[in-house]
Protein backbone atom coordinates (compact mmCIF):
# COMPACT_ATOMS: atom_id res chain seq x y z
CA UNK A 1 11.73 2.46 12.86
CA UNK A 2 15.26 1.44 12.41
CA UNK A 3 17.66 4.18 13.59
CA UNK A 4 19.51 4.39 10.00
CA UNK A 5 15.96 4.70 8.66
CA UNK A 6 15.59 7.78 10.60
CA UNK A 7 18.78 8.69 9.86
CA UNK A 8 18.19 8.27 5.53
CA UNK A 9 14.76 10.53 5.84
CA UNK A 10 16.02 12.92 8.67
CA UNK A 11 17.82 14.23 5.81
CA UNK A 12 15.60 14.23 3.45
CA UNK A 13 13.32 16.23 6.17
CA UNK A 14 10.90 13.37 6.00
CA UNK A 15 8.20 11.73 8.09
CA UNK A 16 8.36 7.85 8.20
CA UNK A 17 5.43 5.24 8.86
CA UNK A 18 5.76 5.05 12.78
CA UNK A 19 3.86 2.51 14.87
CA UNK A 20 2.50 5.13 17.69
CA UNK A 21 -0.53 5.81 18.45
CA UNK A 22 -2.15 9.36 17.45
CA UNK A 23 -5.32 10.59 16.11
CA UNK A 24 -3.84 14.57 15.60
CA UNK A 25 -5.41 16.54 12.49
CA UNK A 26 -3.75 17.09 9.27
CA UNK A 27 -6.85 18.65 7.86
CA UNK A 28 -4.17 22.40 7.42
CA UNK A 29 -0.99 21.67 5.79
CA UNK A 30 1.46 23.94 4.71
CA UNK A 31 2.95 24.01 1.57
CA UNK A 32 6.05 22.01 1.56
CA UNK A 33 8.46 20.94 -1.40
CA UNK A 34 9.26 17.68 0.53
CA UNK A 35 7.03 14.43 0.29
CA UNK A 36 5.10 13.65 3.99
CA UNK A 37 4.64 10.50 4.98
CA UNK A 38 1.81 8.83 6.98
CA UNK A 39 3.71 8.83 10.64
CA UNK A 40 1.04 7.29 13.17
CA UNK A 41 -1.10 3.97 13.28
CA UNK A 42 -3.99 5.73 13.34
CA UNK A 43 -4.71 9.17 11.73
CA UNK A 44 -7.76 11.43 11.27
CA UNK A 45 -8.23 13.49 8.56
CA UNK A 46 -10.88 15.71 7.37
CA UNK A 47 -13.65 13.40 7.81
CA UNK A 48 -12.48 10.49 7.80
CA UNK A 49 -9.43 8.01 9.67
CA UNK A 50 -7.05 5.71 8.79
CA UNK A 51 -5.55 2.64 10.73
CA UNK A 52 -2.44 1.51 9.50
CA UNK A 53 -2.41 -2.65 9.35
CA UNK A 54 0.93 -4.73 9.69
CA UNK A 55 -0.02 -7.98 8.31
CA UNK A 56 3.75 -9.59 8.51
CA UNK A 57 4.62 -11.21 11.69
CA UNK A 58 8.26 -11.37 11.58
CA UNK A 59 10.63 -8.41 10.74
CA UNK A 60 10.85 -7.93 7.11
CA UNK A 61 14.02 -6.54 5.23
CA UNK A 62 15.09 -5.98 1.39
CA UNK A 63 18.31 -6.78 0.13
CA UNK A 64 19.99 -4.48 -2.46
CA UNK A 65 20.25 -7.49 -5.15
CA UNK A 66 16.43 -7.25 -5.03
CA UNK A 67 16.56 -3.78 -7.04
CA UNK A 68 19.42 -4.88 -9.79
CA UNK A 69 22.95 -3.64 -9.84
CA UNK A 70 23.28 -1.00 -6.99
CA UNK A 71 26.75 0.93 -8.01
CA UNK A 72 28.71 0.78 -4.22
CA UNK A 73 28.39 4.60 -3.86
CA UNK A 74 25.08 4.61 -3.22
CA UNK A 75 24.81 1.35 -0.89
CA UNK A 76 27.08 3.66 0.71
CA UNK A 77 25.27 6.75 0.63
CA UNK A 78 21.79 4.95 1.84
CA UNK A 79 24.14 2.92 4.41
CA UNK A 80 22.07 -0.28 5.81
CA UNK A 81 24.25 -3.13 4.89
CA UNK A 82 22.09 -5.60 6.30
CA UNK A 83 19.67 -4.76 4.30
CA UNK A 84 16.42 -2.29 3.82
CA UNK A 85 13.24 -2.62 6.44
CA UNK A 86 9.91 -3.07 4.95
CA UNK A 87 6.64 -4.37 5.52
CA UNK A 88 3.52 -6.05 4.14
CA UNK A 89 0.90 -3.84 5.25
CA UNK A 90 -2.67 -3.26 5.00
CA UNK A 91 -4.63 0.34 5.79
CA UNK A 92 -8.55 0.85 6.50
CA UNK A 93 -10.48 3.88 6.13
CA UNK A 94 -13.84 4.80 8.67
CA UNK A 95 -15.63 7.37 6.49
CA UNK A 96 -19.33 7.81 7.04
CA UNK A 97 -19.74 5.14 9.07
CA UNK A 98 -18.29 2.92 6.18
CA UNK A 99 -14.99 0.98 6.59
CA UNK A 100 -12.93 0.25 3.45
CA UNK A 101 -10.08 -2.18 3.27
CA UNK A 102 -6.78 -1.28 1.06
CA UNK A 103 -5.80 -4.62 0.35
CA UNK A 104 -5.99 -7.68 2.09
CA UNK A 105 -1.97 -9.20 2.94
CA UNK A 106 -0.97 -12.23 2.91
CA UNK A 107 -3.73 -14.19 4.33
CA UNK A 108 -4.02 -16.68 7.25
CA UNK A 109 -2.13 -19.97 5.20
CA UNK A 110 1.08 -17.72 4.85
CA UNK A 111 0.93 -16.18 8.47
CA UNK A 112 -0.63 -13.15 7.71
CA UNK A 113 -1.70 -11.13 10.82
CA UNK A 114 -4.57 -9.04 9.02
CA UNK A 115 -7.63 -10.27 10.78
CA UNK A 116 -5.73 -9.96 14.20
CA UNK A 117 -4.92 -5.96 13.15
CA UNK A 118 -8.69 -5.57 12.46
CA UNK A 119 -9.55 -7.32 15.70
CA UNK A 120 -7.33 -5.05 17.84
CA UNK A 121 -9.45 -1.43 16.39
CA UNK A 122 -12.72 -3.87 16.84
CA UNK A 123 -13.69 -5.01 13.37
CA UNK A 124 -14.32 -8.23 12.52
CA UNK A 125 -14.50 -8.89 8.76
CA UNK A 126 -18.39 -8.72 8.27
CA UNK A 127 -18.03 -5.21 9.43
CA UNK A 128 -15.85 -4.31 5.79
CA UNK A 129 -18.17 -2.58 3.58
CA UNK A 130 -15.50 -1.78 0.86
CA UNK A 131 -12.35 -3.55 -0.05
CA UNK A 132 -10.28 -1.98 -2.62
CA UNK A 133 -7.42 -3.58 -4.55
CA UNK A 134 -4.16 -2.45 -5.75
CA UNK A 135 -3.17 -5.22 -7.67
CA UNK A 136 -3.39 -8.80 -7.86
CA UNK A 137 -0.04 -10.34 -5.91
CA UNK A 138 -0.05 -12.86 -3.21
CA UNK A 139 0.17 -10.26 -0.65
CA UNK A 140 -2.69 -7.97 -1.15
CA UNK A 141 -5.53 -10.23 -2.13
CA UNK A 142 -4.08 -13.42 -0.19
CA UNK A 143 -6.42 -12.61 2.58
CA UNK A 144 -9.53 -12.23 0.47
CA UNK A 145 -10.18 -15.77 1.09
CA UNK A 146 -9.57 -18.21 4.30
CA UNK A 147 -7.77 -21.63 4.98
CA UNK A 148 -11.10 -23.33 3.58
CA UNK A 149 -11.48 -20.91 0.36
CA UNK A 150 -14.29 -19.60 1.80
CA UNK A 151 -14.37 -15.46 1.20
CA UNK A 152 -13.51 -13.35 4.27
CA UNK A 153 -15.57 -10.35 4.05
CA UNK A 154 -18.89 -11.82 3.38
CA UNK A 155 -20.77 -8.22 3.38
CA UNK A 156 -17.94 -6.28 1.53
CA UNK A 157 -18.08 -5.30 -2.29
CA UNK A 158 -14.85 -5.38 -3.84
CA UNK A 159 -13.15 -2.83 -6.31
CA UNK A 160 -10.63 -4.08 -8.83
CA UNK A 161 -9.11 -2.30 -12.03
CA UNK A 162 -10.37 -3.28 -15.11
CA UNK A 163 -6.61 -3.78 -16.68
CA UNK A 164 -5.73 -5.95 -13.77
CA UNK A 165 -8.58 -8.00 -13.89
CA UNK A 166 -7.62 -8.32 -18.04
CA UNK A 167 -4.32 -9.29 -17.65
CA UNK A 168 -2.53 -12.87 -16.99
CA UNK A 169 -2.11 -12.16 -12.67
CA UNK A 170 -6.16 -11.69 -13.57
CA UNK A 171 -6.56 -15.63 -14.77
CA UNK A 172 -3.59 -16.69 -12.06
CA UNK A 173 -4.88 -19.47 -9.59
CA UNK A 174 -5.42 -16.62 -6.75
CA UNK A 175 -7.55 -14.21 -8.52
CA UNK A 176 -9.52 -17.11 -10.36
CA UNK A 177 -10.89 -18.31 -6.33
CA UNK A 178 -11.47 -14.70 -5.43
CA UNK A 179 -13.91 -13.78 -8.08
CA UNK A 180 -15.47 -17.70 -8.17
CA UNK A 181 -15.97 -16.90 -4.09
CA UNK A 182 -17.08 -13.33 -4.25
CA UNK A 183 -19.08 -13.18 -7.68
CA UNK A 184 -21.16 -9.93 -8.18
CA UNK A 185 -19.21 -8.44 -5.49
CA UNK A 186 -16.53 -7.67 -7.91
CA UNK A 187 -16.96 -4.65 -9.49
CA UNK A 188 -14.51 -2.93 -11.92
CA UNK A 189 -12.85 0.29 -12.47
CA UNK A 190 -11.15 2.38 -14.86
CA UNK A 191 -8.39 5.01 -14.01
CA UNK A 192 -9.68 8.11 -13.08
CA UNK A 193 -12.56 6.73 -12.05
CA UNK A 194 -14.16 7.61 -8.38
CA UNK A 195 -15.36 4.65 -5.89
CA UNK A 196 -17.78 5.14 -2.91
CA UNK A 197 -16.65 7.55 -0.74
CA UNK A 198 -15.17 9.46 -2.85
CA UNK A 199 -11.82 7.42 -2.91
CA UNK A 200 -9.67 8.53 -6.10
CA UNK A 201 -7.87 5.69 -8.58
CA UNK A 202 -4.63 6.71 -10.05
CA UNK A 203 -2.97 4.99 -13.05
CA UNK A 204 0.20 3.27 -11.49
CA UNK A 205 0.80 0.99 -14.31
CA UNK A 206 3.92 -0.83 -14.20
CA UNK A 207 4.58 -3.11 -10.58
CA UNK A 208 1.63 -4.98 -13.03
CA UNK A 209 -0.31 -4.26 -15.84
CA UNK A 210 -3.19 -2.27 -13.82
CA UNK A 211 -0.72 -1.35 -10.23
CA UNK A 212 -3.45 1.11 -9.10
CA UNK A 213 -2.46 3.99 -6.43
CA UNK A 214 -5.99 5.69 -4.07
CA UNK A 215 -6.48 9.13 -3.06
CA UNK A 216 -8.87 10.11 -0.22
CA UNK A 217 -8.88 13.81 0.87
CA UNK A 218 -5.35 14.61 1.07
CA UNK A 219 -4.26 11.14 1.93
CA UNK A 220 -2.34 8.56 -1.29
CA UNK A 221 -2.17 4.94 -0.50
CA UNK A 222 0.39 3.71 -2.85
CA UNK A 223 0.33 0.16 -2.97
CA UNK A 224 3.78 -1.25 -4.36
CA UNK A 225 5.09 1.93 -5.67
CA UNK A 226 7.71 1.90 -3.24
CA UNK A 227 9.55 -1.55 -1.53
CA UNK A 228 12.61 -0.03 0.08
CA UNK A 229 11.92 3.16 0.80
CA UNK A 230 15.64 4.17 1.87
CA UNK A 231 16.70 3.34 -1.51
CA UNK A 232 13.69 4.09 -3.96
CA UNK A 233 12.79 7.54 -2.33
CA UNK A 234 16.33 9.35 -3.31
CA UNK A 235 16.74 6.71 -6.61
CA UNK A 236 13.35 5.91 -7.87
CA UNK A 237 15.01 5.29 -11.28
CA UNK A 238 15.78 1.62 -9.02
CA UNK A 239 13.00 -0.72 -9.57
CA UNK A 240 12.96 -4.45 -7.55
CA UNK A 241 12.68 -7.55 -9.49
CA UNK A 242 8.85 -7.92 -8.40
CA UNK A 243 8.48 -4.93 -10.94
CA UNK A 244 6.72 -6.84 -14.77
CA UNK A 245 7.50 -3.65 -16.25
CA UNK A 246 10.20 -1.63 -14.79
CA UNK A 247 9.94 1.44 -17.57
CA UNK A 248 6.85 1.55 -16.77
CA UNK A 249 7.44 1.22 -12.91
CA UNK A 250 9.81 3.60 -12.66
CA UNK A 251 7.83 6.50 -14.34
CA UNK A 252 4.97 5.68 -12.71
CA UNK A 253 7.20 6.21 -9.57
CA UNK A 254 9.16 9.57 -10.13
CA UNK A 255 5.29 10.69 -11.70
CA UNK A 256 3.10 9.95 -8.26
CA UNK A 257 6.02 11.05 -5.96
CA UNK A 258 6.15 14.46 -8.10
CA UNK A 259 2.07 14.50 -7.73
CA UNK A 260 2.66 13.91 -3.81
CA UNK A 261 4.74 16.74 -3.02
CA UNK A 262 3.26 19.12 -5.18
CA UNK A 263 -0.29 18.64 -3.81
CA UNK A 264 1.05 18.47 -0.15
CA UNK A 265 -0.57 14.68 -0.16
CA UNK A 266 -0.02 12.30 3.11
CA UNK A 267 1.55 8.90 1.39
CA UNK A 268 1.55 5.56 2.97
CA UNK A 269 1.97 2.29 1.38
CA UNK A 270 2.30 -1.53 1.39
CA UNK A 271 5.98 -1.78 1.98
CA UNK A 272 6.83 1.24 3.75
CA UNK A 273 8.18 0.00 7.16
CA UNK A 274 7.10 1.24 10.14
């Protein structure tokens, strides 16, 4: 991780998404009042693990115009001038001998290194059983199909939210090949409502009309609720211009943070960086 990265969350006595290896237990956490982040590739929890995925090949960074008008003091206060490290990452879940996929990046045509991550922990994409969604932009169901248009994970069945699936990014060119390719695989969800293996969906409304957030255990994949961390963790009231609904965006924010640290949850997400 960037060394004013560390430097931003050091104070805030917070973990960051590392790239080491580690497979310690976080099945006993003690209470904290500070949000934890996931801080290894690959984590086990209490019965199940999760492998972080780095689908961009190149280093990826956020400039401040991205989130609006930043008043000076606080480009000061989070202090990367060059701009804010993120990523466009993936995560899959082993529980019960079942893998589920959070998202699928950007896909092969736009350089997306998902199938290589999957590769490297020795699963090939007939071996997804699950794939959840987040939400319907380029970079999380981009890899859903391949260069042909063929689907990717032939034996997976796929979990989208029912608002999502209802709204315009649900009739966009992208989505429109995904559920022509993968048919009755799609299935839909409501808020609230629990998928196999006991993976929780959270109303995150806002990113887009049905942004969803998971919970597993003690572990909350986030999807876009986040895109530069050093800015957005101190001043979630900052939303980026990929936000439809920044209101909404921002509530949902400062709501699933709060939720986070109160419930001592692990968080990781799409555009954490590493």
């Amino acid at each position: 991780m960037h060394t004013k990265v560390l430097s931003v969350i050091a104070a805030a006595m917070l973990a960051g998404c590392a790239g080491g290896q580690s497979n310690s237990s976080v099945s006993e956490q003690q209470n904290s009042d500070t949000i934890k982040f996931l801080d290894a590739k690959e984590k086990t929890f209490d019965g199940f693990t999760v492998y972080w995925l780095k689908d961009n090949a190149a280093d990826r960074t956020f400039p401040y115009d991205l989130f609006g008008e930043v008043p000076e003091n606080i480009r000061q206060e989070v202090n990367m001038p060059d701009g804010m490290p993120s990523s466009i990452s993936a995560y899959l879940i082993k529980s019960n001998g079942k893998n589920i996929l959070f998202d699928s990046g950007l896909g092969q045509k736009a350089g997306g290194q998902l199938l290589n991550q999957l590769q490297n922990i020795g699963i090939t994409p007939e071996n997804i059983d699950y794939v959840y969604i987040t939400h319907f932009h380029g970079d999380h169901i981009g890899g859903m199909l391949d260069t042909t248009g063929a689907k990717v994970f032939t034996n997976a069945e796929v979990y989208v939210s029912q608002l999502e699936k209802d709204s315009d990014l649900g009739k966009g060119e992208q989505a429109v090949k995904m559920f022509e390719q993968y048919g009755d695989k799609i299935h839909v969800f409501n808020f609230g409502d629990k998928l196999p293996e006991d993976v929780l969906t959270i109303d995150a409304v806002g990113h887009t009309p049905g942004h969803t957030v998971f919970q597993k255990g003690n572990l909350l994949i986030i999807g876009d609720l986040m895109h530069a961390l050093a800015l957005q963790l101190p001043h979630p009231e900052f939303n980026a211009n990929f936000d439809g609904d920044k209101e909404k965006a921002a509530a949902s924010r400062k709501r699933i943070l709060e939720y986070a640290k109160q419930n001592n949850l692990i968080v990781c997400g799409m555009h954490l960086p590493y």
